[in-house]
Protein backbone atom coordinates (compact mmCIF):
# COMPACT_ATOMS: atom_id res chain seq x y z
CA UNK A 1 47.73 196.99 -191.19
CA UNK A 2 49.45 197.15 -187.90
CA UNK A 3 49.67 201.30 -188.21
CA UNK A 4 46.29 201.57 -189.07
CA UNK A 5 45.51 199.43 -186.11
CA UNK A 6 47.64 201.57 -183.83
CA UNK A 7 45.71 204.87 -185.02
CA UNK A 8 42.45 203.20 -184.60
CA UNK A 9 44.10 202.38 -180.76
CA UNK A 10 41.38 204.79 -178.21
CA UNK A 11 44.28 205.99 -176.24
CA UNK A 12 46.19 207.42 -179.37
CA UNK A 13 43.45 209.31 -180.01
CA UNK A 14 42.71 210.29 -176.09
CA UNK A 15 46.05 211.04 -176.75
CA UNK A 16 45.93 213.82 -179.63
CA UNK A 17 42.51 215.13 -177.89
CA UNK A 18 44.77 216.37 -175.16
CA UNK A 19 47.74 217.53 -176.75
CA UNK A 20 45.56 219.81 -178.96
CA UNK A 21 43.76 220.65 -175.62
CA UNK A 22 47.48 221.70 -173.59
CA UNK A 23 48.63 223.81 -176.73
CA UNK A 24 45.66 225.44 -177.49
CA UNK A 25 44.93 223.85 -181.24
CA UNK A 26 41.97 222.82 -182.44
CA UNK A 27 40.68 219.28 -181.14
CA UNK A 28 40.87 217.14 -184.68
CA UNK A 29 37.82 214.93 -184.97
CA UNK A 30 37.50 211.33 -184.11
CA UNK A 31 38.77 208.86 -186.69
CA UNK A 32 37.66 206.07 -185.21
CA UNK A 33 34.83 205.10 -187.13
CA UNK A 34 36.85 205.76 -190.68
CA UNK A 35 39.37 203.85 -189.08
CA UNK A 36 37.29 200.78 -187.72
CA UNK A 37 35.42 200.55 -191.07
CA UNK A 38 38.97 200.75 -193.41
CA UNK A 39 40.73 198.02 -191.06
CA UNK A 40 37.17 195.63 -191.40
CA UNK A 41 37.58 196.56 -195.50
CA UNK A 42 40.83 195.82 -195.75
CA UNK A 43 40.47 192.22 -193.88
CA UNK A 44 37.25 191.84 -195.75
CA UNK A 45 38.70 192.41 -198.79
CA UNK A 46 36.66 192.20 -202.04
CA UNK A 47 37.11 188.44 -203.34
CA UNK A 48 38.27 190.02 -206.83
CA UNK A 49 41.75 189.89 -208.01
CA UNK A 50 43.50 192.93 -209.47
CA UNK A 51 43.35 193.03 -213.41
């Protein structure tokens, strides 16, 4: 959870933006949201236990 919570961190992705930007790549698109809602899923969880 704690990686997940790091990529979901604003500055990591500030921090791709621009190092696509300085070597000419392609910017990737923001995670964020696919982030924010896996990490709330994930501490949500579904109540049900595996079978």
């Amino acid at each position: 959870m704690t990686r997940l919570e790091t990529g979901a961190d604003p500055r990591a992705e500030c921090y791709w933006q621009l190092l696509a930007t300085v070597n000419g790549w392609p910017v990737p698109p923001s995670l964020a949201p696919v982030l924010a809602w896996f990490i709330t899923a994930l501490r949500t969880g579904t109540g049900r236990s595996a079978q």
